[in-house]
Protein backbone atom coordinates (compact mmCIF):
# COMPACT_ATOMS: atom_id res chain seq x y z
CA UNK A 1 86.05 139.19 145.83
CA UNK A 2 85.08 138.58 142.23
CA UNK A 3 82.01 136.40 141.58
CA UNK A 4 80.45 135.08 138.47
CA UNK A 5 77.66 133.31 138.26
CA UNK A 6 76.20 129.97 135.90
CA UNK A 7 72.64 130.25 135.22
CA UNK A 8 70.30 127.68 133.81
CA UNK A 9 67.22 129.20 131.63
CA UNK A 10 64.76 126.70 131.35
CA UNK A 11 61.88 128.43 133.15
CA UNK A 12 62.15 131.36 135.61
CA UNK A 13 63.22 129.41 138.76
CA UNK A 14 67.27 129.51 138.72
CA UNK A 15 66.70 133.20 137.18
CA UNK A 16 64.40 134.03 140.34
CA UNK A 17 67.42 132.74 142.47
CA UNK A 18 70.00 133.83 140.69
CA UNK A 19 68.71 137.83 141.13
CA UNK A 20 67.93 137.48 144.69
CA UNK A 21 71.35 136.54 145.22
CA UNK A 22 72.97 139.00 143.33
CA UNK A 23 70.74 141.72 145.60
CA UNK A 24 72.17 139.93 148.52
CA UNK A 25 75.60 140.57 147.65
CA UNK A 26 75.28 144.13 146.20
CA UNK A 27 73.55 145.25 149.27
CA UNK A 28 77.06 143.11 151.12
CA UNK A 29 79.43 145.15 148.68
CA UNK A 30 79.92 143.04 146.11
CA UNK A 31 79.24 142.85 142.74
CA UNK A 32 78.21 139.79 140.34
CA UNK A 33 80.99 140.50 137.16
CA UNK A 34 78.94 138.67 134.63
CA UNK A 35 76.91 135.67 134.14
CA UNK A 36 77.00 132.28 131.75
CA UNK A 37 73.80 131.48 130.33
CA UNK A 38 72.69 129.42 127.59
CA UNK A 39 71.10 130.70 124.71
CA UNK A 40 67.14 130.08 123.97
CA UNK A 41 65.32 130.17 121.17
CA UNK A 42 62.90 132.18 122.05
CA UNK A 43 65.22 134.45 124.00
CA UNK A 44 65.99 135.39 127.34
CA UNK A 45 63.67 137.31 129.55
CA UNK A 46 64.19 140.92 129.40
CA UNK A 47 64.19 141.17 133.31
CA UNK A 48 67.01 138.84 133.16
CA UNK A 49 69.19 140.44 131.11
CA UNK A 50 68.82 143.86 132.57
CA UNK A 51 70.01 142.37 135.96
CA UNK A 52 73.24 141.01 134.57
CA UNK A 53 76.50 141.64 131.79
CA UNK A 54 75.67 138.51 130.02
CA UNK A 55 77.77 135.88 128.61
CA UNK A 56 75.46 133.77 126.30
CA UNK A 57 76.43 130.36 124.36
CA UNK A 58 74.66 127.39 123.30
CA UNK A 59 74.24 124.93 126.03
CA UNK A 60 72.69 121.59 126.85
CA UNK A 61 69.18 121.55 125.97
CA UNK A 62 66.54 119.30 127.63
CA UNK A 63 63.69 118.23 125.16
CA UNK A 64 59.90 119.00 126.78
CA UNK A 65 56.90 116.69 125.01
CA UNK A 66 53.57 118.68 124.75
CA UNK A 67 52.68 117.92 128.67
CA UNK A 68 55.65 119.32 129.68
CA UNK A 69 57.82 116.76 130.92
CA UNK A 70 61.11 116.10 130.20
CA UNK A 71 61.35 113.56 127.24
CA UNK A 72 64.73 111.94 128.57
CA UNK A 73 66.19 109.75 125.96
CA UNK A 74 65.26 112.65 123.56
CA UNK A 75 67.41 115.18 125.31
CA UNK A 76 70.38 112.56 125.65
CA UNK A 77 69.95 111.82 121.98
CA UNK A 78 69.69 115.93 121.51
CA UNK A 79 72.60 116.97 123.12
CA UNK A 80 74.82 113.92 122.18
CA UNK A 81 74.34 115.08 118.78
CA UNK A 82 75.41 118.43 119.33
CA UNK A 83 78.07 117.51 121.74
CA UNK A 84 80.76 119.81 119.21
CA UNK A 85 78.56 122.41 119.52
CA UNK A 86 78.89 122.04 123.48
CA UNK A 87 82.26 121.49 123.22
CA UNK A 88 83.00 124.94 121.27
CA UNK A 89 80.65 126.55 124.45
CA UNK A 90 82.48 124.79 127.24
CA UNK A 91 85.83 125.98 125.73
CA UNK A 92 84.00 129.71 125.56
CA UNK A 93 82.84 129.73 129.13
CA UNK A 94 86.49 128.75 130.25
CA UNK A 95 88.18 131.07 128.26
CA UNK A 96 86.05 133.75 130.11
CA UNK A 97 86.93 132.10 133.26
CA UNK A 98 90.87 132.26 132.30
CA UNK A 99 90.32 135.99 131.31
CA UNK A 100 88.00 137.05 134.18
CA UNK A 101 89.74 135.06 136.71
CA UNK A 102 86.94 134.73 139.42
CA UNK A 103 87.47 134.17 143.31
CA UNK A 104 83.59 132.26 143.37
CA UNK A 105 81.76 131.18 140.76
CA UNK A 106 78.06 130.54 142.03
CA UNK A 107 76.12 127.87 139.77
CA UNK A 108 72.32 127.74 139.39
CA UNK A 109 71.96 124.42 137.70
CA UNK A 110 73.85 125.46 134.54
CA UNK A 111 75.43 121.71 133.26
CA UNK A 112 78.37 123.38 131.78
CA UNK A 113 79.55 125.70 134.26
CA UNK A 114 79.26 122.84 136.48
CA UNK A 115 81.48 120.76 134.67
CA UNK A 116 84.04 123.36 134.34
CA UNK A 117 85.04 123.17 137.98
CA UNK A 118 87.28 119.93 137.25
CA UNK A 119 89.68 122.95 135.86
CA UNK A 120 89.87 125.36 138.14
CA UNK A 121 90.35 123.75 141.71
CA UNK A 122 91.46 127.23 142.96
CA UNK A 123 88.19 128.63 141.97
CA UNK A 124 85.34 128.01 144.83
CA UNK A 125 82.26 126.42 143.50
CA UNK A 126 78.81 127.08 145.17
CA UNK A 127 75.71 125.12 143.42
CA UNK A 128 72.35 126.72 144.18
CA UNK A 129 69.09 124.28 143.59
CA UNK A 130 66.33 123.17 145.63
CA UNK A 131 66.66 119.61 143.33
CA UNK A 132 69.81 118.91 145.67
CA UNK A 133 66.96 118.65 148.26
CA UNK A 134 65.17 116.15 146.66
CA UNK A 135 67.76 113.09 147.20
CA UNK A 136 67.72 113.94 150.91
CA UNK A 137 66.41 111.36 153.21
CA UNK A 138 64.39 113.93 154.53
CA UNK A 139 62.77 115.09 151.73
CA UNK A 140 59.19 112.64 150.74
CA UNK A 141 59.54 110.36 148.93
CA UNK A 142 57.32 109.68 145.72
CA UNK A 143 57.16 106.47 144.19
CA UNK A 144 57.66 105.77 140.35
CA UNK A 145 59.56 107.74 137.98
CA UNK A 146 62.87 105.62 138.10
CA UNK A 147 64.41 107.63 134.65
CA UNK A 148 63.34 110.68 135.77
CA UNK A 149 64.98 110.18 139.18
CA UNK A 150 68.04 108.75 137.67
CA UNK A 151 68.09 111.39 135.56
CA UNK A 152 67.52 114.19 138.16
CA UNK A 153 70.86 112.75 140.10
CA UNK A 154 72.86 112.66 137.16
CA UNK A 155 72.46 116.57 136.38
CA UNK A 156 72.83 116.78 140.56
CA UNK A 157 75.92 115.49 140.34
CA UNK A 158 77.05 117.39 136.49
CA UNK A 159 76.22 121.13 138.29
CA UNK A 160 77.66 120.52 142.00
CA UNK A 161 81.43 118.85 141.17
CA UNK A 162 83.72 120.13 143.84
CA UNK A 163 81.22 122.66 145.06
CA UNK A 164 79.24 123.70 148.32
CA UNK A 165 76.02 122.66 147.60
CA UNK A 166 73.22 124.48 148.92
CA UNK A 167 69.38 122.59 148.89
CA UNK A 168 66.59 125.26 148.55
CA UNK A 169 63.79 124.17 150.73
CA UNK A 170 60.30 125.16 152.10
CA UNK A 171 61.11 124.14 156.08
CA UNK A 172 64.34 123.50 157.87
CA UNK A 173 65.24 119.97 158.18
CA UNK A 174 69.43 118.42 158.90
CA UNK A 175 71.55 117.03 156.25
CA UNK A 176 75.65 117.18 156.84
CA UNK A 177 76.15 116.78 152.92
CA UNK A 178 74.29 120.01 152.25
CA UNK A 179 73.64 123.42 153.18
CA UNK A 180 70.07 123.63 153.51
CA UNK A 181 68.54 126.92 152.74
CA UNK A 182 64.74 128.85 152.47
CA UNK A 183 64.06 129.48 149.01
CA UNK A 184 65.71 132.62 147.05
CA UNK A 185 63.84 135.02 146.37
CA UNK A 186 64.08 138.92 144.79
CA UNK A 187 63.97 141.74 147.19
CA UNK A 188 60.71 142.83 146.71
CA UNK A 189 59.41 139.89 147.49
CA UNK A 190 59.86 140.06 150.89
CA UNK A 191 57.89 143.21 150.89
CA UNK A 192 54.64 142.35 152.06
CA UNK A 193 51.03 144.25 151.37
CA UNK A 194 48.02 145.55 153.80
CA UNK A 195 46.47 145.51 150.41
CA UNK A 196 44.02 142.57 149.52
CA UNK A 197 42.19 142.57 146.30
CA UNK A 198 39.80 140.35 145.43
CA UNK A 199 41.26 138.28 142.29
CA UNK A 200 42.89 134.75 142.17
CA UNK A 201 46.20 134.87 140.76
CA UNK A 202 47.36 132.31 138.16
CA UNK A 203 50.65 130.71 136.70
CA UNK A 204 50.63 128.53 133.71
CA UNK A 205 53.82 127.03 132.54
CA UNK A 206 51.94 125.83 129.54
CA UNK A 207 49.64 128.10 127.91
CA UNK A 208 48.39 124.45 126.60
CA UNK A 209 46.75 124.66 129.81
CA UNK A 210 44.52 127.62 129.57
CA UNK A 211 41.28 126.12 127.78
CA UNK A 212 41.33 124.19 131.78
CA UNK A 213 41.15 127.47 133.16
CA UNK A 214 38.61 129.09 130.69
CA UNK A 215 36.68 126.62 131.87
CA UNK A 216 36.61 126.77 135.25
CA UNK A 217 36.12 131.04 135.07
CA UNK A 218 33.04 129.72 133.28
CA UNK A 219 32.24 127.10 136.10
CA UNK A 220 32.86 129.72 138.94
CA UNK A 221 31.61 133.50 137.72
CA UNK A 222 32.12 134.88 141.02
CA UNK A 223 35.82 134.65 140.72
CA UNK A 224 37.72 137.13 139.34
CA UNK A 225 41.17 135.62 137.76
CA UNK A 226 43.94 136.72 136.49
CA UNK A 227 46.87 134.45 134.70
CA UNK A 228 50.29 134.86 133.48
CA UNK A 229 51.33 132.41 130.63
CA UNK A 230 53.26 132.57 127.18
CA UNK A 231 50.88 133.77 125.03
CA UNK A 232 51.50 132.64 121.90
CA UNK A 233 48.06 132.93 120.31
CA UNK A 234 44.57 134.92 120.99
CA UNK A 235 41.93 132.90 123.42
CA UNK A 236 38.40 133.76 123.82
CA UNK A 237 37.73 134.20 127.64
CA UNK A 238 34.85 135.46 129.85
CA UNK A 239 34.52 138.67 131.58
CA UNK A 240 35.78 137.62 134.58
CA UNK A 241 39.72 136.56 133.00
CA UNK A 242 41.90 138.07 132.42
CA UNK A 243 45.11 136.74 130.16
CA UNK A 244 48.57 138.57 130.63
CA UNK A 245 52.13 137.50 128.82
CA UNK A 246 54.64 137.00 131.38
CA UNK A 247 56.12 139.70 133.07
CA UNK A 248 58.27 138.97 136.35
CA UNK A 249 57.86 142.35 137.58
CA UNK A 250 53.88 142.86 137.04
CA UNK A 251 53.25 139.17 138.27
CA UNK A 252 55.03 139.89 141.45
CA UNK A 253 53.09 142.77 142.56
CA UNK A 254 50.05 140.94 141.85
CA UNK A 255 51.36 138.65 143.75
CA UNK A 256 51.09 141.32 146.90
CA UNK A 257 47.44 141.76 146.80
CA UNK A 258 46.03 138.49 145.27
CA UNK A 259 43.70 136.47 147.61
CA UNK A 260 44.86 133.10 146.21
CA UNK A 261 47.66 132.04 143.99
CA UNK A 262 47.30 129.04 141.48
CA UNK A 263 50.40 127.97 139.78
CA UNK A 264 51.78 124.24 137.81
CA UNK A 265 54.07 122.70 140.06
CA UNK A 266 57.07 124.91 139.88
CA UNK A 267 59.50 125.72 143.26
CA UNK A 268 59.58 129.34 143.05
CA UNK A 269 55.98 130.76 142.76
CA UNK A 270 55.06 128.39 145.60
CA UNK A 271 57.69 129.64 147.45
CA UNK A 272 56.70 133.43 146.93
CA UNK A 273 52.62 132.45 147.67
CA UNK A 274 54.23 130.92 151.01
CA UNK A 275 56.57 134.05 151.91
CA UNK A 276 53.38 136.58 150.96
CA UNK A 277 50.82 134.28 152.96
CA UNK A 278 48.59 133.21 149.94
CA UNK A 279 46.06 130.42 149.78
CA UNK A 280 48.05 128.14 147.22
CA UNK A 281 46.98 125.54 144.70
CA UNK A 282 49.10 123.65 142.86
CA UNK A 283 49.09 121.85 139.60
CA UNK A 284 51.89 120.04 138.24
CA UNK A 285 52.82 118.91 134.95
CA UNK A 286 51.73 115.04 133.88
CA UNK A 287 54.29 112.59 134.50
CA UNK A 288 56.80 115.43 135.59
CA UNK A 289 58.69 114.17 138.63
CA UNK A 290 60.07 117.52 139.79
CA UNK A 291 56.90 119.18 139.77
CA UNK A 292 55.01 116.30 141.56
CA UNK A 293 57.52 116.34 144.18
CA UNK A 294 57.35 120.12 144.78
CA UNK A 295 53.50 119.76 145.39
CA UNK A 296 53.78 116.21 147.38
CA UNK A 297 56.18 118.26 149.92
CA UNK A 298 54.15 121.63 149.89
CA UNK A 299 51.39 119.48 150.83
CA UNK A 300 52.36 116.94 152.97
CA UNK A 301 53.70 120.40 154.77
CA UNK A 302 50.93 122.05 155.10
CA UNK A 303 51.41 125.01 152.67
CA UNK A 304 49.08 123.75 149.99
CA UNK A 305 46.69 121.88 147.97
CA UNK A 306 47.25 119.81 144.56
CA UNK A 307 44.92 118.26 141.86
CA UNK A 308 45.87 117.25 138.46
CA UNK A 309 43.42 119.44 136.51
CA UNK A 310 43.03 123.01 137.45
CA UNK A 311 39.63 123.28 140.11
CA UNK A 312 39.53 126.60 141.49
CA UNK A 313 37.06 124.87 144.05
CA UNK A 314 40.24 123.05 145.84
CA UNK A 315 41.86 126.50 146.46
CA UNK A 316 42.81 126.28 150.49
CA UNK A 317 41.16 129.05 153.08
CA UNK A 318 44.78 129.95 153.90
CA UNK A 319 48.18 130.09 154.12
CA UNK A 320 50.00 129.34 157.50
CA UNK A 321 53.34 130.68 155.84
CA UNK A 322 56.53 129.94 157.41
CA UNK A 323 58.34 133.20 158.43
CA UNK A 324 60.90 132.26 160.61
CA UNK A 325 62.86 129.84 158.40
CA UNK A 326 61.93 132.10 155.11
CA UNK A 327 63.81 134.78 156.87
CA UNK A 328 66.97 133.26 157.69
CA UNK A 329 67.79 132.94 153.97
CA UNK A 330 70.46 136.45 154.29
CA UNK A 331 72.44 135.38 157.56
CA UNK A 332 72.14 131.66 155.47
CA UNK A 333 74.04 133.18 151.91
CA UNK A 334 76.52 135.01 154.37
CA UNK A 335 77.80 131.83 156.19
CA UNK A 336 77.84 129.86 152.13
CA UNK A 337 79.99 133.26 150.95
């Protein structure tokens, strides 16, 4: 069987999924041939790219304002713009497809690859995302955000034409138009630690965000911390933080022996604080629907806090974890494949 996959690069999410997967399937026989991603401008991650052959172009682009969110009628003005730029990659990405000739292609959010499946009906589509489980009934609702939602079904709909979707999800729950999944997550993850140390562990999506968390290592000295972000330029911080660039690798054996986790609102490093039994706080990007959802339903769940501003004195006692639905995520990709 011959499988390439589609994935999407804003953030680490998709790229998280997109590995564990691949592990799945090499340890099942197969191998991943190459993956579509689109180009950034400040590069892909270097973890990424020694997973996978890559095939890089230059894709749709969403447009982020300084908070973070998604600026929508920016990014439809953006890409509309370069739409013969997109063009020239969609007729790239199915020339590879033509050459390559795939049995599966396996798409984690990637617009383009997505679209590419109204060519190839002999081709099997499967569309990996836990935003597919965000216009389930079950799934909470949060009110407001009307473009965002709107906008959120639209690129649903662009990535999972003709395909098996499957909806990543913290907890089990029934929906016929979906296969609903745990969350997807790299091998090592699942190896779990007798080790405690006594740090918190923090994620910021935004390094705009770390004067909020110099302040609170100033507010609470007993704490020790320790935060991933982009660093893009030097910060003066007490003794008791520490500042690291990102690194997938070194963040996720921190991860192991943390005694807390702190993160924005993001799907993945929730997920891995749940799976590893971590107190969790989460704090998601202003007027960022995704993000808000993500902590409404960790919450509402009973796998986490959520404030707006970073307060290291709302980080839970514990983690109740959820074991028996994280590990049915293998016998889960076998039935999909």
């Amino acid at each position: 069987m011959k499988i390439l996959f589609g994935v999407q690069t804003e953030g680490n999410g998709h790229i998280t999924q997109a590995i564990g997967v691949k592990q799945h399937l090499k340890n099942k026989g197969h191998d991943v041939a190459l993956a579509f991603a689109a180009k950034k401008k400040k590069g892909l991650s270097s973890y990424f790219r020694s997973e996978f052959e890559l095939i890089e172009y230059e894709g749709f682009d969403f447009v982020f304002g300084k908070n973070g969110k998604v600026v929508i009628w920016k990014t439809v003005l953006k890409n509309l713009f370069e739409l013969p730029r997109l063009i020239l990659s969609f007729k790239k990405i199915c020339g590879v497809i033509d050459r390559e000739k795939p049995d599966v292609i396996v798409n984690f959010y990637e617009p383009l690859v997505g679209l590419t499946s109204i060519f190839y009906p002999n081709v099997r589509y499967i569309s990996i995302g836990h935003q597919y489980a965000m216009e389930s009934d079950e799934y909470p609702n949060v009110k407001g955000y009307f473009f965002q939602k709107v906008f959120l079904g639209i690129i649903n709909g662009i990535t999972s034409i003709d395909s098996t979707i499957v909806a990543l999800s913290y907890y089990e729950y029934y929906d016929n138009s979906v296969v609903v999944c745990p969350p997807i997550l790299r091998e090592e993850s699942y190896k779990l630690s007798k080790v405690q140390n006594n740090f918190v562990l923090v994620y910021l999506m935004n390094e705009d965000m770390l004067p909020q968390l110099i302040s609170e290592a100033h507010i609470h000295p007993e704490l020790s911390i320790e935060c991933f972000t982009k660093v893009t330029k030097q910060h003066e911080v007490p003794v008791n933080l520490k500042v690291y660039n990102l690194d997938g690798k070194e963040f996720q054996k921190k991860m192991k022996v943390c005694k807390a986790v702190v993160c924005s609102g993001g799907f993945e490093t929730a997920s891995e604080a749940i799976l590893q039994k971590k107190p969790l706080l989460m704090i998601p990007m202003p007027n960022h629907y995704e993000q808000h959802s993500n902590v409404n339903d960790a919450k509402l769940h009973g796998f986490g806090e959520w404030c707006s501003k970073i307060d290291l004195s709302k980080i839970p006692n514990s983690q109740k974890g959820n074991d028996e639905w994280f590990n049915k995520v293998g016998e889960i990709i076998n039935k999909v494949l």
